[in-house]
N, C-alpha and C. Protein backbone atom coordinates (compact mmCIF):
# COMPACT_ATOMS: atom_id res chain seq x y z
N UNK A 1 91.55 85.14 116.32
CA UNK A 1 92.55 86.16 116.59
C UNK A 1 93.79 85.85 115.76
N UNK A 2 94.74 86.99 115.16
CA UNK A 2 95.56 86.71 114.76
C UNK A 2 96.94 86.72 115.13
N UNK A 3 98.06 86.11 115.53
CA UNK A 3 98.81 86.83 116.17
C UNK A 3 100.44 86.84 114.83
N UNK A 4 101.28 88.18 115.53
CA UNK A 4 102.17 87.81 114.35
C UNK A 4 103.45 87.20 114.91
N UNK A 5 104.19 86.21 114.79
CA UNK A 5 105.44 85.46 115.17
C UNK A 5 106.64 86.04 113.99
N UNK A 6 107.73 85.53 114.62
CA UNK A 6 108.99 85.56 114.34
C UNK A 6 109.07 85.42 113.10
N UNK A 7 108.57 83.85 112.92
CA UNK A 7 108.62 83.03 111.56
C UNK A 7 107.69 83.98 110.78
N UNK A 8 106.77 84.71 110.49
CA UNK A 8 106.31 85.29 109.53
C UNK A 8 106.95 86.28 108.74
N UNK A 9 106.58 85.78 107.16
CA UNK A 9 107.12 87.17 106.55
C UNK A 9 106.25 88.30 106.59
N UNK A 10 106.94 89.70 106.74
CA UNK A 10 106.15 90.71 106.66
C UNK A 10 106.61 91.64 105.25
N UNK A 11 105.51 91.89 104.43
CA UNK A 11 105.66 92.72 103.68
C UNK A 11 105.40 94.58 103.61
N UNK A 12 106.28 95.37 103.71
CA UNK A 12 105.09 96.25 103.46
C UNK A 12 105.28 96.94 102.37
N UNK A 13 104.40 98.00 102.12
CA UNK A 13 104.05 98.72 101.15
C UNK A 13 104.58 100.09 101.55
N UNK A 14 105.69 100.48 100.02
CA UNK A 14 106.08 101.62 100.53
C UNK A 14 105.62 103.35 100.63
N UNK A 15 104.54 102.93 99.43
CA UNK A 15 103.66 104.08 98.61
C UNK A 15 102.46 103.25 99.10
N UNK A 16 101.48 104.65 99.60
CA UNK A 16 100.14 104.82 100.10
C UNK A 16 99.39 103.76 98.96
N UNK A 17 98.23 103.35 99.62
CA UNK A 17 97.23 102.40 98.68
C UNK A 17 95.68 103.12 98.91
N UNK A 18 95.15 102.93 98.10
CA UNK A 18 93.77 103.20 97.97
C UNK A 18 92.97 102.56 99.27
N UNK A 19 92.42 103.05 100.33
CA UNK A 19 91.90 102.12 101.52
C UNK A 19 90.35 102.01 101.58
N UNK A 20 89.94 102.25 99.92
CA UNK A 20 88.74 101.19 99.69
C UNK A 20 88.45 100.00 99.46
N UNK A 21 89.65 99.75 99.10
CA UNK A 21 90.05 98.83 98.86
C UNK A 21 89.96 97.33 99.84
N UNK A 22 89.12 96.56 99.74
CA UNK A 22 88.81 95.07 100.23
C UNK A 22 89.76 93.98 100.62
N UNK A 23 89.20 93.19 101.04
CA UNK A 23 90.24 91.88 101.07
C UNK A 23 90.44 91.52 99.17
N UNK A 24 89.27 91.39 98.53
CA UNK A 24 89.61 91.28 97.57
C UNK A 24 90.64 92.27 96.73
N UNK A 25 90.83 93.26 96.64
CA UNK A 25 91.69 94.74 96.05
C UNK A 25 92.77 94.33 96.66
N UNK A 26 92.95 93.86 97.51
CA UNK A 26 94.13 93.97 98.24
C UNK A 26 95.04 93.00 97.39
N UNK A 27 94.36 92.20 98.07
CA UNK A 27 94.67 90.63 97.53
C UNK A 27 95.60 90.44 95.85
N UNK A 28 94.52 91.33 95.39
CA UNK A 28 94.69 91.60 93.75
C UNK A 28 96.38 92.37 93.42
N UNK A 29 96.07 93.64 94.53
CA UNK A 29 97.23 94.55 94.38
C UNK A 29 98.85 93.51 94.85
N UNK A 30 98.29 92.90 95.72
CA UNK A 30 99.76 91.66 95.75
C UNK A 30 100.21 91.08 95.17
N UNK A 31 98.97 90.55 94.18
CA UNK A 31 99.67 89.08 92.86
C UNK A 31 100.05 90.28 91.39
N UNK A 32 99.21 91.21 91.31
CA UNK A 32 99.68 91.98 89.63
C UNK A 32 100.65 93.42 90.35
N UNK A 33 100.75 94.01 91.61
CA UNK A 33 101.81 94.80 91.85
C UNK A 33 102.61 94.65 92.02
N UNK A 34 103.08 94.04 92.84
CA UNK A 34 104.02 93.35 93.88
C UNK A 34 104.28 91.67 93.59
N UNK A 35 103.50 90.96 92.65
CA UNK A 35 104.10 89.74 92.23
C UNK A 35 104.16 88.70 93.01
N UNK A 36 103.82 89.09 94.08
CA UNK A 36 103.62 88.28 95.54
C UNK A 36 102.43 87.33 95.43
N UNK A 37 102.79 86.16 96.49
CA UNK A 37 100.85 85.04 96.05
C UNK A 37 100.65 85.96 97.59
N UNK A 38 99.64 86.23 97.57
CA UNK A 38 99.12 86.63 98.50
C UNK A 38 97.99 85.38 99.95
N UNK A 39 97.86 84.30 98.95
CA UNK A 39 97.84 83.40 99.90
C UNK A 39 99.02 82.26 100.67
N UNK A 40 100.05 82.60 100.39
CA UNK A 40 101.22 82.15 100.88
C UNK A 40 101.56 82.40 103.18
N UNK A 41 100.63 82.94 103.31
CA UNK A 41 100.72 82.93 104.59
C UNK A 41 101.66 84.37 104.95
N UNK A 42 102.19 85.16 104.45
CA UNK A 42 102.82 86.65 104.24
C UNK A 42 101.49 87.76 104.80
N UNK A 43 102.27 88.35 105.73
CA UNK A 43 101.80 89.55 106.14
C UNK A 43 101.83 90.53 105.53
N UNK A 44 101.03 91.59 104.50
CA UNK A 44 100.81 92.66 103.98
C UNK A 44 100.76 93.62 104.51
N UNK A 45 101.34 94.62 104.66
CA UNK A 45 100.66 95.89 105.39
C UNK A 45 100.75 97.07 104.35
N UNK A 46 99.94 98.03 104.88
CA UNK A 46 99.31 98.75 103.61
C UNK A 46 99.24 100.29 104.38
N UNK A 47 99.10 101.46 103.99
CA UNK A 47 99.10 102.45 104.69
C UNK A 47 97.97 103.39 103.85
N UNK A 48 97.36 104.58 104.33
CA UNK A 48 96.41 105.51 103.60
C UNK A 48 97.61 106.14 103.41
N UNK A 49 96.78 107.71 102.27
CA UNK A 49 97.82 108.48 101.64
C UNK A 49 98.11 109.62 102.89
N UNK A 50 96.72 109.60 103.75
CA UNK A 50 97.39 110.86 105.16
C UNK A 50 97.81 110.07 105.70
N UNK A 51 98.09 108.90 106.09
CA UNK A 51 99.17 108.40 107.10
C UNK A 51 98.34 108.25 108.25
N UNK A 52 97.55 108.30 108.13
CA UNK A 52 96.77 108.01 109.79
C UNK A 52 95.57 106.75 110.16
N UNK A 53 96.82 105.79 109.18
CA UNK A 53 95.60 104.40 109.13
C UNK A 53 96.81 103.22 108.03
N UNK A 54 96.54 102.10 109.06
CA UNK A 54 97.44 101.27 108.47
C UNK A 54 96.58 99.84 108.36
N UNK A 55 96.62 98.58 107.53
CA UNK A 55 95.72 97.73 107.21
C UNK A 55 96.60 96.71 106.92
N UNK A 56 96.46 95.35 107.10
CA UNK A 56 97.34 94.32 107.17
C UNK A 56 96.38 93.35 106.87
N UNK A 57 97.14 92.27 105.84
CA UNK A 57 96.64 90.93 105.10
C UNK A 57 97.13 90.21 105.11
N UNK A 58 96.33 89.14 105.88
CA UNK A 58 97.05 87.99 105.99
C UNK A 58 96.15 86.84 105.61
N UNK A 59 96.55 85.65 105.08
CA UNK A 59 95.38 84.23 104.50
C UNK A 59 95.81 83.68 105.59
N UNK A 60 95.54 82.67 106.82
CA UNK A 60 95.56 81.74 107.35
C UNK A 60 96.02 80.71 107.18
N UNK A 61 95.26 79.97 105.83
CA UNK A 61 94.78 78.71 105.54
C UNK A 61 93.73 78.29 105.40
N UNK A 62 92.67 79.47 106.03
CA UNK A 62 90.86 78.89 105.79
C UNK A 62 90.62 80.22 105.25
N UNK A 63 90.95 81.64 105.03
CA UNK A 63 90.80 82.56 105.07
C UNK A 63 91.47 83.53 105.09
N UNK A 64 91.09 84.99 104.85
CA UNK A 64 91.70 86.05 105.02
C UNK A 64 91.56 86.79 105.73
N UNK A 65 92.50 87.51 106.39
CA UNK A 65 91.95 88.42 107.96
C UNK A 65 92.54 89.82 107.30
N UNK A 66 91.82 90.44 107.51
CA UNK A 66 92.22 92.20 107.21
C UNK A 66 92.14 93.12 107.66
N UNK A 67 93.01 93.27 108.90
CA UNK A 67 92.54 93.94 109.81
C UNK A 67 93.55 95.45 109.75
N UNK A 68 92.90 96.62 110.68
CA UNK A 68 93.20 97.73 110.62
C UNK A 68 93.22 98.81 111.31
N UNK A 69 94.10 99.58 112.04
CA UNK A 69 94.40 100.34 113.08
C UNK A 69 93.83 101.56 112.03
N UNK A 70 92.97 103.04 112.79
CA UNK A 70 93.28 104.03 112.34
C UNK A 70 93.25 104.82 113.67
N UNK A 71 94.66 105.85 113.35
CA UNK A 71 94.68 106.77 114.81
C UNK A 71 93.87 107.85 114.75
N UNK A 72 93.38 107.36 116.29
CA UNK A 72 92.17 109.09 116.70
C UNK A 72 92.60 110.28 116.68
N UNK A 73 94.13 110.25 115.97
CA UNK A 73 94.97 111.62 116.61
C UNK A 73 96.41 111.45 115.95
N UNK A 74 96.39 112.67 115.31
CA UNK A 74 98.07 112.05 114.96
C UNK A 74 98.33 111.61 114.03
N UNK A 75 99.52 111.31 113.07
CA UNK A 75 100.24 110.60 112.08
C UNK A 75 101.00 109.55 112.19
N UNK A 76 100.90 108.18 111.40
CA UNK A 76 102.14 107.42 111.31
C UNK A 76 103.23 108.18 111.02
N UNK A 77 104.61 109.10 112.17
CA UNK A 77 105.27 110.04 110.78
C UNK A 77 106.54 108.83 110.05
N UNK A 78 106.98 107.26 110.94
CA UNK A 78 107.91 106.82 110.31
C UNK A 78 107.28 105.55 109.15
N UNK A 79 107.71 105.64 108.11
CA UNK A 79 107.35 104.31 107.08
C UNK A 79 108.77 103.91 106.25
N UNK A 80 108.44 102.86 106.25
CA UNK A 80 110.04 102.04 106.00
C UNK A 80 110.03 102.59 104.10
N UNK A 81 111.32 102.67 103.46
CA UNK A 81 111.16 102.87 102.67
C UNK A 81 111.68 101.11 101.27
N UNK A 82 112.23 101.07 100.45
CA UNK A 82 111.98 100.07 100.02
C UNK A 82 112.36 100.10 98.74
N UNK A 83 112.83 98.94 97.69
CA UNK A 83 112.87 98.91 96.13
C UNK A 83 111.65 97.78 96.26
N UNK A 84 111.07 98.15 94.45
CA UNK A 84 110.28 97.72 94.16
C UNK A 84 108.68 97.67 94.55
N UNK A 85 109.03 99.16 95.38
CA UNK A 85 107.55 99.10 96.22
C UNK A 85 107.51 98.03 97.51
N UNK A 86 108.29 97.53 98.04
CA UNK A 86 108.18 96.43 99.27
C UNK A 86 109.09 97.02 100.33
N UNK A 87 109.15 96.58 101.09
CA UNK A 87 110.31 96.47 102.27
C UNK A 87 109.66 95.48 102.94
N UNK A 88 110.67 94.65 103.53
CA UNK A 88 110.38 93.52 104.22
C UNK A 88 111.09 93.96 105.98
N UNK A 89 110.19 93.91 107.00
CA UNK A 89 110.27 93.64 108.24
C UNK A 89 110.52 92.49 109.47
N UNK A 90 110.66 92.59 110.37
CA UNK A 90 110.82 91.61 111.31
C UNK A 90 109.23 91.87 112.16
N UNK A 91 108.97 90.79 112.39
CA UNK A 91 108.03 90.77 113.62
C UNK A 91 107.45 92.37 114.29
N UNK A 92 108.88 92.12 115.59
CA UNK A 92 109.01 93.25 116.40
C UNK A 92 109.05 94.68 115.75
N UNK A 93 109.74 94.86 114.50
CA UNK A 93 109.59 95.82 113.85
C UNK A 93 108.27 96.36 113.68
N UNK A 94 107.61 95.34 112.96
CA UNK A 94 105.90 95.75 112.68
C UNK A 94 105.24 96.37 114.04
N UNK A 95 105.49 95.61 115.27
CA UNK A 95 104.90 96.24 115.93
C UNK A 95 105.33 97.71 116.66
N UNK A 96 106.57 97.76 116.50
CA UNK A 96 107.35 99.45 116.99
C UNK A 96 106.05 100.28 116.04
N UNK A 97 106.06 100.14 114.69
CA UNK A 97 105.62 100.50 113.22
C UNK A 97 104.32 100.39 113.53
N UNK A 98 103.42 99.88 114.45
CA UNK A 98 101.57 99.91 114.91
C UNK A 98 101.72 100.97 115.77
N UNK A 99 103.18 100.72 116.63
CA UNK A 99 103.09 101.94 117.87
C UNK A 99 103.10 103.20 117.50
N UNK A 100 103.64 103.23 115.85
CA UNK A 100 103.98 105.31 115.98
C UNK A 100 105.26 105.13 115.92
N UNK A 101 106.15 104.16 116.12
CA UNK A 101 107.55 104.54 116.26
C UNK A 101 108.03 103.97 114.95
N UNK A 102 109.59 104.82 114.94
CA UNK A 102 110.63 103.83 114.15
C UNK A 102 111.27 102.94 114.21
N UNK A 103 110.99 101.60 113.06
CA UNK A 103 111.56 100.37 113.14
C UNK A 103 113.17 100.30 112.93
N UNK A 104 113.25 101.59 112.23
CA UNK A 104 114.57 101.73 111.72
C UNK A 104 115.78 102.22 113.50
N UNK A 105 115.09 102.61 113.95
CA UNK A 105 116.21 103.34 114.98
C UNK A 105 115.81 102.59 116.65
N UNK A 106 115.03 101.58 116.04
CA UNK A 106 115.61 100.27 117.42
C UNK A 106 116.49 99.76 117.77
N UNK A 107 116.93 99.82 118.98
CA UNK A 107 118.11 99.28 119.49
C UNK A 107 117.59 97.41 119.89
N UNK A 108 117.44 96.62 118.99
CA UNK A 108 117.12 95.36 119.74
C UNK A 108 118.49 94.11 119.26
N UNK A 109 118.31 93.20 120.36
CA UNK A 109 119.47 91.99 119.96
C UNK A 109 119.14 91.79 118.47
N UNK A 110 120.13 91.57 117.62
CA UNK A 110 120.33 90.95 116.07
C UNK A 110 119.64 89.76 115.92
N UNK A 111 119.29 89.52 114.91
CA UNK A 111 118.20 88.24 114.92
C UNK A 111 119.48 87.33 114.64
N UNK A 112 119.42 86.17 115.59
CA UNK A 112 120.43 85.00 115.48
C UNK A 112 120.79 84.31 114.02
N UNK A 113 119.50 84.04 113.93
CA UNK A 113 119.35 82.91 112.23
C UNK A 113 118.02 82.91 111.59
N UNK A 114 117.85 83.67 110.69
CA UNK A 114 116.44 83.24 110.22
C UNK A 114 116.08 82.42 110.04
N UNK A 115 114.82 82.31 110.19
CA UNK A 115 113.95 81.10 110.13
C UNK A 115 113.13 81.08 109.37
């Protein structure tokens, strides 16, 4: 199981990705798009071009997990926007952002100190 903490970075993607795309494609699209090592322990998230399916990459340390919500109903309608094709998230954000909601118009305590 994977779970996501505080301490993780989250990346996402601000423009739709191809969602034939594999652990391997993915992987690929991180180190020559985005410039990112993709085995660095960084959370990826990735979206289709209708918006109704989101996919997340993460390496462990033994492996890669790639896992992926698609809704039975409905649209993601909020996605963070971003330079360079990225935006970077908090934790809790990502998950408002699994729910359907906006990360942007949460009311939560300020993060103390990054970590």
């Amino acid at each position: 199981m994977i779970q996501i903490t505080p301490q993780m970075r989250i990346l996402v993607a601000v423009e739709p990705e191809d969602f034939r795309k594999g652990i391997d494609g993915l992987a690929q699209l991180c180190r020559n798009k985005f410039e990112e090592d993709p085995f660095c322990g960084t959370v990826f998230v990735f979206r289709n071009r209708r918006k109704t399916s989101i996919k997340a990459l993460v390496y462990d340390g033994q492996g890669f997990w790639l896992c992926q919500k698609r809704l039975s109903k409905g649209k993601f309608k909020h996605w963070p926007g971003g330079y360079e094709g990225l935006s970077e998230l908090e934790a809790h954000e990502l998950l408002i952002l699994l729910r359907g909601g906006n990360p942007n118009e949460v009311n939560t305590a300020p993060v103390w100190r990054k970590l």
